[in-house]
PDB file of N, CA and C in Angstrom:
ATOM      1  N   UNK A   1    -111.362 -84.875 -56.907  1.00  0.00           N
ATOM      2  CA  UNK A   1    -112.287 -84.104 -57.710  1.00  0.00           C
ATOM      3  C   UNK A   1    -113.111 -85.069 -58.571  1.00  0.00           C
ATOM      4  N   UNK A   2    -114.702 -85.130 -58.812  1.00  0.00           N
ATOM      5  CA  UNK A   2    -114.837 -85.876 -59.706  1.00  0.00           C
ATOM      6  C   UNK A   2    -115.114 -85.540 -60.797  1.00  0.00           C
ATOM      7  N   UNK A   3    -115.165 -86.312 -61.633  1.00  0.00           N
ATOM      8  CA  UNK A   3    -114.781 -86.135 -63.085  1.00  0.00           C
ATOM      9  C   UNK A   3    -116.220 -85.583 -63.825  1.00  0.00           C
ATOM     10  N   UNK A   4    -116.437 -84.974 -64.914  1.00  0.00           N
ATOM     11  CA  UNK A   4    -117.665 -84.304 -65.542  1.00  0.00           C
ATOM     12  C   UNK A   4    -118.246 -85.577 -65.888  1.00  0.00           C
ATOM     13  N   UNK A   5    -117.470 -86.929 -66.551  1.00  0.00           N
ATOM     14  CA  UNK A   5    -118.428 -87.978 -66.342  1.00  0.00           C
ATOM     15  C   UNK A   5    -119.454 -88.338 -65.546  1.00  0.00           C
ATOM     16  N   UNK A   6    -118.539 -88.849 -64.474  1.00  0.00           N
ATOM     17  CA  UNK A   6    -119.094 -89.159 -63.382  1.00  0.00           C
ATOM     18  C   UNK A   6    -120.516 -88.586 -63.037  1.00  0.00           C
ATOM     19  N   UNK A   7    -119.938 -86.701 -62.644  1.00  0.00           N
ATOM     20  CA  UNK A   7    -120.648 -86.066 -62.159  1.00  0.00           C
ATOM     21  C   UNK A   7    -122.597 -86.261 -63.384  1.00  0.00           C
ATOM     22  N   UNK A   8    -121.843 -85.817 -64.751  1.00  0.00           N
ATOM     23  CA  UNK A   8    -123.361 -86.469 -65.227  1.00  0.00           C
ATOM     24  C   UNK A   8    -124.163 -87.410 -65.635  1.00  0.00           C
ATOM     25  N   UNK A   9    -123.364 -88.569 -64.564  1.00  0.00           N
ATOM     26  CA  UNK A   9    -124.154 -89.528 -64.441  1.00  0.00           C
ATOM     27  C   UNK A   9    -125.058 -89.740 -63.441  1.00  0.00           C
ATOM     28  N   UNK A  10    -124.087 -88.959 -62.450  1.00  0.00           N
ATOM     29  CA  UNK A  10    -124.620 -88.997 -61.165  1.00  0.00           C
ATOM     30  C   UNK A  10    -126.201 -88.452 -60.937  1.00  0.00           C
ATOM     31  N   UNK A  11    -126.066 -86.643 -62.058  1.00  0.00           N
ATOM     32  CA  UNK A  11    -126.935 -86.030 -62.283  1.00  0.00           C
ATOM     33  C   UNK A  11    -128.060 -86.628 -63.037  1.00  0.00           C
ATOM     34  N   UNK A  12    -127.947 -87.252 -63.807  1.00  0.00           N
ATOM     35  CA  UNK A  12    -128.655 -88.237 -64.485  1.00  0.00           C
ATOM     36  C   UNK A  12    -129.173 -88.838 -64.060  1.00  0.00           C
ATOM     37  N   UNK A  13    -129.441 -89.649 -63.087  1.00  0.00           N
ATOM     38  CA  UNK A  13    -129.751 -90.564 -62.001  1.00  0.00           C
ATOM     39  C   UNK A  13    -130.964 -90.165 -61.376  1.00  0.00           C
ATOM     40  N   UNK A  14    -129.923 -88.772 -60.450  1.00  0.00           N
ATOM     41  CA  UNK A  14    -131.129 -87.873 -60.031  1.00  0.00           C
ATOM     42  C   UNK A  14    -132.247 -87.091 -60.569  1.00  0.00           C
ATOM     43  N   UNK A  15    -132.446 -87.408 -62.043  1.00  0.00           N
ATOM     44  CA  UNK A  15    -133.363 -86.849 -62.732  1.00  0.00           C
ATOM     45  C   UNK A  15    -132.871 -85.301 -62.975  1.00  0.00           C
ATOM     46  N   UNK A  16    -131.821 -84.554 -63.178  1.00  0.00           N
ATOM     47  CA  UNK A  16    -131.725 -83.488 -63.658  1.00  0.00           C
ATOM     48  C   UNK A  16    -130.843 -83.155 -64.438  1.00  0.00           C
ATOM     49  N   UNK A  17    -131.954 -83.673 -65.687  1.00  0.00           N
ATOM     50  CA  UNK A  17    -131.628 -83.602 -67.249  1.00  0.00           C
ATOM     51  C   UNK A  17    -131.157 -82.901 -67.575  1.00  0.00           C
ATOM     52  N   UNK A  18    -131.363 -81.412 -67.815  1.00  0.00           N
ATOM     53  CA  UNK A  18    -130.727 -79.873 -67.779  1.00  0.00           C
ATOM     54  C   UNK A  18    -129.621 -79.975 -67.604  1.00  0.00           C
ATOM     55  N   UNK A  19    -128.864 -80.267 -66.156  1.00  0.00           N
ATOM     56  CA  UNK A  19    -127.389 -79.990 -65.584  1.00  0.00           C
ATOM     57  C   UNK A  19    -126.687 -81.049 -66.280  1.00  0.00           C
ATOM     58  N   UNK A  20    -126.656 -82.376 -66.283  1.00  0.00           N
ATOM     59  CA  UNK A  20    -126.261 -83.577 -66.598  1.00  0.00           C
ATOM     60  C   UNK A  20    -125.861 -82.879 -68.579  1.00  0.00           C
ATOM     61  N   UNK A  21    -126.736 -82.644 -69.130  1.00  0.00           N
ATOM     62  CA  UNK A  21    -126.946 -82.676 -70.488  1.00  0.00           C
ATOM     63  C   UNK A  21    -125.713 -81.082 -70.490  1.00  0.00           C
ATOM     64  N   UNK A  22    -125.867 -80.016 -69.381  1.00  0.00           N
ATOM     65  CA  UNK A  22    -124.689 -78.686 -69.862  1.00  0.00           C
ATOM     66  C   UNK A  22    -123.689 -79.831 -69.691  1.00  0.00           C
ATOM     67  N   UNK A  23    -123.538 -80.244 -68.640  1.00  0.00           N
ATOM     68  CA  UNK A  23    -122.187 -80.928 -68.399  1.00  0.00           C
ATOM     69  C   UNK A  23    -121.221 -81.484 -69.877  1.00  0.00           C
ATOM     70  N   UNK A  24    -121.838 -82.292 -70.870  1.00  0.00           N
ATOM     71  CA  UNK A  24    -121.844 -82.797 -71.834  1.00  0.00           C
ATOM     72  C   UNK A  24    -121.892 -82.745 -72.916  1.00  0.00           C
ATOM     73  N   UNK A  25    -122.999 -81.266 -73.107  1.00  0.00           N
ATOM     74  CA  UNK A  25    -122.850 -80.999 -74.492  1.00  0.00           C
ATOM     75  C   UNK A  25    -121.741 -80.104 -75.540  1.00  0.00           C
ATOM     76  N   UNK A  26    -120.484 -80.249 -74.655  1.00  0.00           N
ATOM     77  CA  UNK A  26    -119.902 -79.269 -75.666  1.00  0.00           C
ATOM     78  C   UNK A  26    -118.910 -79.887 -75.451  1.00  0.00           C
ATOM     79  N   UNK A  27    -118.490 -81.160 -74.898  1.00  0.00           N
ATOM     80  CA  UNK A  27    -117.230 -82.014 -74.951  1.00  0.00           C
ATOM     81  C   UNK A  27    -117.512 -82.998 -76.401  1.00  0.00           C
ATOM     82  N   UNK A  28    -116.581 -83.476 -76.546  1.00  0.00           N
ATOM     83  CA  UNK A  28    -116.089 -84.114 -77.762  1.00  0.00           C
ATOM     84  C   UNK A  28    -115.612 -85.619 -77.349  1.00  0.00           C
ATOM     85  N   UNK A  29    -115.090 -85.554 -76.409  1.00  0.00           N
ATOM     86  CA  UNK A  29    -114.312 -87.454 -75.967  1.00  0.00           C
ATOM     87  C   UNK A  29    -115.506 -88.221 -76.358  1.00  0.00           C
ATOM     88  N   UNK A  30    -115.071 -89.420 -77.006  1.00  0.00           N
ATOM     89  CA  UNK A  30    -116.322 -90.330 -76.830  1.00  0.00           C
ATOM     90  C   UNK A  30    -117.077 -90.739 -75.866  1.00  0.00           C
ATOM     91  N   UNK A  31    -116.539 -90.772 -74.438  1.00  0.00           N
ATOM     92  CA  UNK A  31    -117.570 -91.100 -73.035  1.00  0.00           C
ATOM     93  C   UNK A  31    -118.496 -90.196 -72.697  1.00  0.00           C
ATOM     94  N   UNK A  32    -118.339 -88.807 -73.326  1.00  0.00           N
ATOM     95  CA  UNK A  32    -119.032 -87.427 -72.930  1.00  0.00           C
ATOM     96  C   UNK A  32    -120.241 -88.216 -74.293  1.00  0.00           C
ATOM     97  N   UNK A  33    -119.646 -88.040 -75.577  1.00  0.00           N
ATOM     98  CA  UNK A  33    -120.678 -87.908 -76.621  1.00  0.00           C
ATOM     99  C   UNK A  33    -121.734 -89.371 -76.526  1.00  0.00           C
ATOM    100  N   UNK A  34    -121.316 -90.643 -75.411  1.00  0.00           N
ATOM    101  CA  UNK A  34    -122.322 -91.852 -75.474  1.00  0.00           C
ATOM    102  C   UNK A  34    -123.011 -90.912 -74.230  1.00  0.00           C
ATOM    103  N   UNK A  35    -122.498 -90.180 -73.106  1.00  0.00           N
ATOM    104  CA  UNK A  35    -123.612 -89.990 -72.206  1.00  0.00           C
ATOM    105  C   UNK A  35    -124.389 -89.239 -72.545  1.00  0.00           C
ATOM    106  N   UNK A  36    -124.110 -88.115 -74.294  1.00  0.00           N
ATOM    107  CA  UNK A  36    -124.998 -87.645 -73.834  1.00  0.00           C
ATOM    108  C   UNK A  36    -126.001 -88.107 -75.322  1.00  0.00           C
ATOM    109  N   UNK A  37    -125.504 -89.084 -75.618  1.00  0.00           N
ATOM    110  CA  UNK A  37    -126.602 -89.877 -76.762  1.00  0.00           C
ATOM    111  C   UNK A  37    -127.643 -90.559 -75.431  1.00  0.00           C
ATOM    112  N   UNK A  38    -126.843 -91.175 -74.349  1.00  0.00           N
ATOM    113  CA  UNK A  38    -127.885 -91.909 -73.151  1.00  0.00           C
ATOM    114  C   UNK A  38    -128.821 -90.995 -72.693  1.00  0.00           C
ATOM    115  N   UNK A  39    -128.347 -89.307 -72.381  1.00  0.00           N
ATOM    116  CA  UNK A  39    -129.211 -88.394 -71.822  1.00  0.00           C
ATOM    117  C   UNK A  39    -130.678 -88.443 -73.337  1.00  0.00           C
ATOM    118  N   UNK A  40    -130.202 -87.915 -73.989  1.00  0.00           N
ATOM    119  CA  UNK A  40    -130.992 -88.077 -75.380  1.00  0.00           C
ATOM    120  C   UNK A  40    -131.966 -89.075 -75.720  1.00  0.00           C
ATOM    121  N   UNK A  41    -131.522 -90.512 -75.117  1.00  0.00           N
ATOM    122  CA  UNK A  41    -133.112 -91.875 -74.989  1.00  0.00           C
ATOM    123  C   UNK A  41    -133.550 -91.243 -73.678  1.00  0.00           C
ATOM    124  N   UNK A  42    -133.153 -91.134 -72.737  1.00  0.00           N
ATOM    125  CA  UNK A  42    -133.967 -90.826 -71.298  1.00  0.00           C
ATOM    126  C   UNK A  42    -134.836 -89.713 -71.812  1.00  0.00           C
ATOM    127  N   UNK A  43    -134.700 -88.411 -72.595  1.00  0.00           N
ATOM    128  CA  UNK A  43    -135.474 -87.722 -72.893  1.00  0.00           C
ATOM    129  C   UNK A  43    -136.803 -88.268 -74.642  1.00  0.00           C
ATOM    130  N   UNK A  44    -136.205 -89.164 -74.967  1.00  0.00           N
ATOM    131  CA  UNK A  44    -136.965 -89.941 -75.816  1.00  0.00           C
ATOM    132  C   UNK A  44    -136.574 -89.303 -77.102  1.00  0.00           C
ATOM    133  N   UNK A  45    -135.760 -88.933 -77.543  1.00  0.00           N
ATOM    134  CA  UNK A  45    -135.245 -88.075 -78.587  1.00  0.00           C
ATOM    135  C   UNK A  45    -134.138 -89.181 -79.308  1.00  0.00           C
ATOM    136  N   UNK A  46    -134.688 -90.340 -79.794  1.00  0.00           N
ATOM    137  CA  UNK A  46    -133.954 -91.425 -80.398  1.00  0.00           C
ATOM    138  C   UNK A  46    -133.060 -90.931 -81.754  1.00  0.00           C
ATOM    139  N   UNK A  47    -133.482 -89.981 -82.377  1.00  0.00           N
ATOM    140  CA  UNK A  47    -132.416 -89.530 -83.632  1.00  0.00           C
ATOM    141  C   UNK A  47    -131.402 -89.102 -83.352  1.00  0.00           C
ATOM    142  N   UNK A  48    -131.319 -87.915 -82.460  1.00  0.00           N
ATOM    143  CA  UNK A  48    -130.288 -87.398 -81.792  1.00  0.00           C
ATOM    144  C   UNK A  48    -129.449 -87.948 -80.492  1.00  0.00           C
ATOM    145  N   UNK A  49    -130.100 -88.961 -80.205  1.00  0.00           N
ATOM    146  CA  UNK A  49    -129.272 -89.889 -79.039  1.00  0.00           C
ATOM    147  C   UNK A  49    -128.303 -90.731 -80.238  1.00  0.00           C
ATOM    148  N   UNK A  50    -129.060 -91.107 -81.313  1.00  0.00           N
ATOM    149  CA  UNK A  50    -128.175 -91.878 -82.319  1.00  0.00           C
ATOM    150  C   UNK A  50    -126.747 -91.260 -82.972  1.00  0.00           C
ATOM    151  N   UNK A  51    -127.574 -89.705 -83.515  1.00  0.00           N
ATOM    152  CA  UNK A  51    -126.110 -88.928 -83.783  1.00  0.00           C
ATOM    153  C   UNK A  51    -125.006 -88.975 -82.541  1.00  0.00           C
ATOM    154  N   UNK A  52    -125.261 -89.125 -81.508  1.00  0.00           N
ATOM    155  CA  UNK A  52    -124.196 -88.656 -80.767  1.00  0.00           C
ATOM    156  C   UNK A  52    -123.474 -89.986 -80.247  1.00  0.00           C
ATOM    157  N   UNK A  53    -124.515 -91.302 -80.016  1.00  0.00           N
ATOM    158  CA  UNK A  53    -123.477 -92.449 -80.006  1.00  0.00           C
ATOM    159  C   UNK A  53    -122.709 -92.897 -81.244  1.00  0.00           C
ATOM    160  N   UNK A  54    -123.446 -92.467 -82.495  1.00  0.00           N
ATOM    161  CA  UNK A  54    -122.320 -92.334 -83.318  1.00  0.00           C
ATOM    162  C   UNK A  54    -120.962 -91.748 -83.683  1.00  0.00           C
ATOM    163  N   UNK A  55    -121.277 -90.487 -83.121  1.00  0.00           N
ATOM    164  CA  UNK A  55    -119.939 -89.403 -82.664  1.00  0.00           C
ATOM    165  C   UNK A  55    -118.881 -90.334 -82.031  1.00  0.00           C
ATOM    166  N   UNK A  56    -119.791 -91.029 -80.779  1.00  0.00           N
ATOM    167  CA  UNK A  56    -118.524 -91.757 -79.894  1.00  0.00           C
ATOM    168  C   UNK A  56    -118.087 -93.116 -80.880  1.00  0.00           C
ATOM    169  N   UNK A  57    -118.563 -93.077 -82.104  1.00  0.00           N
ATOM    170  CA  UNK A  57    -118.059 -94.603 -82.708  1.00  0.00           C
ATOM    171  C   UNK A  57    -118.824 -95.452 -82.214  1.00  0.00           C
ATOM    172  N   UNK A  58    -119.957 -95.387 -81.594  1.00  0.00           N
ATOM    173  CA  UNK A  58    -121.232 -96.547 -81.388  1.00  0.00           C
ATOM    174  C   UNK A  58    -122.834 -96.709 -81.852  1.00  0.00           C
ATOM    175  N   UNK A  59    -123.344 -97.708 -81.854  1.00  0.00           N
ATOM    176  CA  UNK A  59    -124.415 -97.660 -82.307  1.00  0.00           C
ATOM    177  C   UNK A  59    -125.397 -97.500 -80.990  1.00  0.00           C
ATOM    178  N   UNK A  60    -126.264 -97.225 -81.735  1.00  0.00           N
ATOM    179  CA  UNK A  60    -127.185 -96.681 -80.772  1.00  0.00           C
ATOM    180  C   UNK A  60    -127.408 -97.762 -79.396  1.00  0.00           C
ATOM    181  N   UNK A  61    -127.927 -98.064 -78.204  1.00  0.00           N
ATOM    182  CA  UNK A  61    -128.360 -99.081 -77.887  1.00  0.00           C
ATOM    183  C   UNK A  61    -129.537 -99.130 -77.331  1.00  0.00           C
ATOM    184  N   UNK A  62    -130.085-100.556 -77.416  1.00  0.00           N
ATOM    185  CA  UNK A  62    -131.040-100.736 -77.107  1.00  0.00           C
ATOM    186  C   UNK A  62    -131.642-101.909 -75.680  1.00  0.00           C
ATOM    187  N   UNK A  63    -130.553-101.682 -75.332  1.00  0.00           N
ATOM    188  CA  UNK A  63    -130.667-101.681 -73.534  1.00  0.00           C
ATOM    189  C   UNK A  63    -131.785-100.985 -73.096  1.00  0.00           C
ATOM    190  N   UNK A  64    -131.690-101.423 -72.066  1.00  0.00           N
ATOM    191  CA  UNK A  64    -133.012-100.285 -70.812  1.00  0.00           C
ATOM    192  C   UNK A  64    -132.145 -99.098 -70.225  1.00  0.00           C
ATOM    193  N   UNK A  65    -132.513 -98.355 -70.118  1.00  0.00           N
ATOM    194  CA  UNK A  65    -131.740 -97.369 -69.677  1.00  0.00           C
ATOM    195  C   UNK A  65    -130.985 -97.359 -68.411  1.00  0.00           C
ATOM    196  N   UNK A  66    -131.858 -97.853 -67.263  1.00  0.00           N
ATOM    197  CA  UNK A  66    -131.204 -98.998 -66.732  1.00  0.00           C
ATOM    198  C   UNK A  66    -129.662 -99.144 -66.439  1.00  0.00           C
ATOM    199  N   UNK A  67    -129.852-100.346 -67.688  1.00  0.00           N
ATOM    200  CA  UNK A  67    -129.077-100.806 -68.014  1.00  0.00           C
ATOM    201  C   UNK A  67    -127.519 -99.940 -68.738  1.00  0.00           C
ATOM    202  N   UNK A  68    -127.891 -99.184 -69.625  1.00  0.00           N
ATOM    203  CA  UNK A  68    -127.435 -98.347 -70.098  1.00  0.00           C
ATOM    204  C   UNK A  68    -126.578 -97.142 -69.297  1.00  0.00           C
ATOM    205  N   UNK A  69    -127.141 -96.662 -68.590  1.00  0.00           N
ATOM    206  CA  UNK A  69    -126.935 -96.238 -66.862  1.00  0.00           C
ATOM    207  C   UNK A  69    -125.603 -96.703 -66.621  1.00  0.00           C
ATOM    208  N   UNK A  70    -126.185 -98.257 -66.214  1.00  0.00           N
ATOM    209  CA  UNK A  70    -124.790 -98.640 -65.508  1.00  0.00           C
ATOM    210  C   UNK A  70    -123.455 -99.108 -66.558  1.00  0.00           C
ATOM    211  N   UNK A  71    -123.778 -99.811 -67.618  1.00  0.00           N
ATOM    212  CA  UNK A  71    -122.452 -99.589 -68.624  1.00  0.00           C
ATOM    213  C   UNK A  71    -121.979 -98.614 -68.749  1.00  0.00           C
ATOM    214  N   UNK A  72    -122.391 -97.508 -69.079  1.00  0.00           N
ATOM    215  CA  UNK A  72    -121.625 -95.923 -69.248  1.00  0.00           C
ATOM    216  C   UNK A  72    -120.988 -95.879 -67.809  1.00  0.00           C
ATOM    217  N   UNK A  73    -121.453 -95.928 -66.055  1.00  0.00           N
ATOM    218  CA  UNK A  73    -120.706 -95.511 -65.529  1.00  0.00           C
ATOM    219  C   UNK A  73    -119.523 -96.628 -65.006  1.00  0.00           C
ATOM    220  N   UNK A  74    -119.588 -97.961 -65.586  1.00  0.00           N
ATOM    221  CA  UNK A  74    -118.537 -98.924 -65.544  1.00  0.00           C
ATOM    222  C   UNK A  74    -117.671 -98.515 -66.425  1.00  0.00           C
ATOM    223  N   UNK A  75    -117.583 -97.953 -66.931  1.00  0.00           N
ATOM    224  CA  UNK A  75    -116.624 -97.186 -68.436  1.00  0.00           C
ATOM    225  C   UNK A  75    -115.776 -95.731 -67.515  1.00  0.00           C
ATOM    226  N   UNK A  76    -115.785 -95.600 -66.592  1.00  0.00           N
ATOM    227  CA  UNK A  76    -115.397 -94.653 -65.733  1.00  0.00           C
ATOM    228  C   UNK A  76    -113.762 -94.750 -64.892  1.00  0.00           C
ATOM    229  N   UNK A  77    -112.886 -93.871 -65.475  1.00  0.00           N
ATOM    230  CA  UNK A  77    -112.104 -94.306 -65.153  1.00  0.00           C
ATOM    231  C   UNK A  77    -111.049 -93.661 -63.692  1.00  0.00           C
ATOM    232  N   UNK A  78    -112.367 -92.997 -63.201  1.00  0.00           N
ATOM    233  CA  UNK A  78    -111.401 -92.359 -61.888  1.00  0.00           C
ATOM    234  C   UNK A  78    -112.350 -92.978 -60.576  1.00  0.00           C
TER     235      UNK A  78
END
Protein backbone atom coordinates (compact mmCIF):
# COMPACT_ATOMS: atom_id res chain seq x y z
CA UNK A 1 0.00 0.00 0.00
CA UNK A 2 1.55 3.32 -0.41
CA UNK A 3 1.84 5.62 2.07
CA UNK A 4 -0.23 9.29 2.00
CA UNK A 5 3.37 10.61 1.82
CA UNK A 6 4.48 9.13 -0.86
CA UNK A 7 1.25 9.23 -2.61
CA UNK A 8 1.44 13.32 -2.27
CA UNK A 9 4.41 13.54 -3.57
CA UNK A 10 3.82 11.60 -6.24
CA UNK A 11 0.67 13.86 -6.82
CA UNK A 12 2.73 16.75 -6.54
CA UNK A 13 4.94 15.98 -9.24
CA UNK A 14 2.13 15.46 -11.45
CA UNK A 15 0.93 18.87 -10.95
CA UNK A 16 -2.27 18.13 -8.94
CA UNK A 17 -2.13 20.53 -6.27
CA UNK A 18 -5.76 20.02 -5.03
CA UNK A 19 -5.37 16.10 -4.35
CA UNK A 20 -1.69 16.19 -3.07
CA UNK A 21 -2.63 19.31 -0.66
CA UNK A 22 -6.41 17.01 0.69
CA UNK A 23 -3.97 14.32 1.19
CA UNK A 24 -2.06 16.55 3.80
CA UNK A 25 -3.92 19.00 5.16
CA UNK A 26 -5.38 17.56 8.14
CA UNK A 27 -2.42 15.30 9.28
CA UNK A 28 -0.21 16.53 11.97
CA UNK A 29 3.26 14.21 11.67
CA UNK A 30 5.95 16.43 10.73
CA UNK A 31 6.59 14.77 7.08
CA UNK A 32 2.81 15.54 6.23
CA UNK A 33 3.16 19.30 7.76
CA UNK A 34 6.94 19.93 5.55
CA UNK A 35 4.96 18.51 2.41
CA UNK A 36 2.51 20.49 2.79
CA UNK A 37 4.61 23.80 3.68
CA UNK A 38 6.50 22.37 0.05
CA UNK A 39 2.88 22.21 -1.60
CA UNK A 40 2.43 25.92 -0.21
CA UNK A 41 6.03 27.41 -2.19
CA UNK A 42 4.89 25.43 -5.39
CA UNK A 43 1.67 27.44 -5.06
CA UNK A 44 3.77 30.66 -4.10
CA UNK A 45 2.08 31.20 -0.79
CA UNK A 46 5.53 31.71 1.19
CA UNK A 47 3.80 32.71 4.72
CA UNK A 48 1.85 29.78 4.97
CA UNK A 49 4.40 27.30 3.51
CA UNK A 50 6.50 28.88 6.51
CA UNK A 51 3.74 28.21 9.18
CA UNK A 52 3.62 24.74 8.31
CA UNK A 53 7.46 23.92 8.01
CA UNK A 54 7.46 25.35 11.22
CA UNK A 55 4.75 23.00 12.56
CA UNK A 56 7.20 20.21 11.36
CA UNK A 57 10.09 21.98 13.55
CA UNK A 58 11.75 23.49 10.29
CA UNK A 59 12.58 26.49 8.71
CA UNK A 60 11.36 27.38 5.76
CA UNK A 61 13.63 26.39 2.71
CA UNK A 62 15.05 27.89 0.21
CA UNK A 63 16.00 25.23 -2.19
CA UNK A 64 14.39 24.97 -5.69
CA UNK A 65 11.59 23.10 -5.46
CA UNK A 66 13.24 20.78 -7.33
CA UNK A 67 15.24 20.23 -5.06
CA UNK A 68 12.94 20.33 -2.27
CA UNK A 69 10.87 17.62 -4.14
CA UNK A 70 13.44 15.28 -3.81
CA UNK A 71 14.60 15.78 -0.01
CA UNK A 72 11.03 15.39 1.24
CA UNK A 73 10.67 12.15 -0.80
CA UNK A 74 14.26 10.79 0.48
CA UNK A 75 12.71 11.29 4.00
CA UNK A 76 10.28 8.39 3.03
CA UNK A 77 10.22 5.59 4.89
CA UNK A 78 8.32 2.72 3.12
Amino acid sequence: MTSPHREALTLARQGRWESAHRLVQSAGDPLSCQIHGYLHRVEGDLGNAAYWYRRAGETLRDNSLQDEWQRLFALLDD
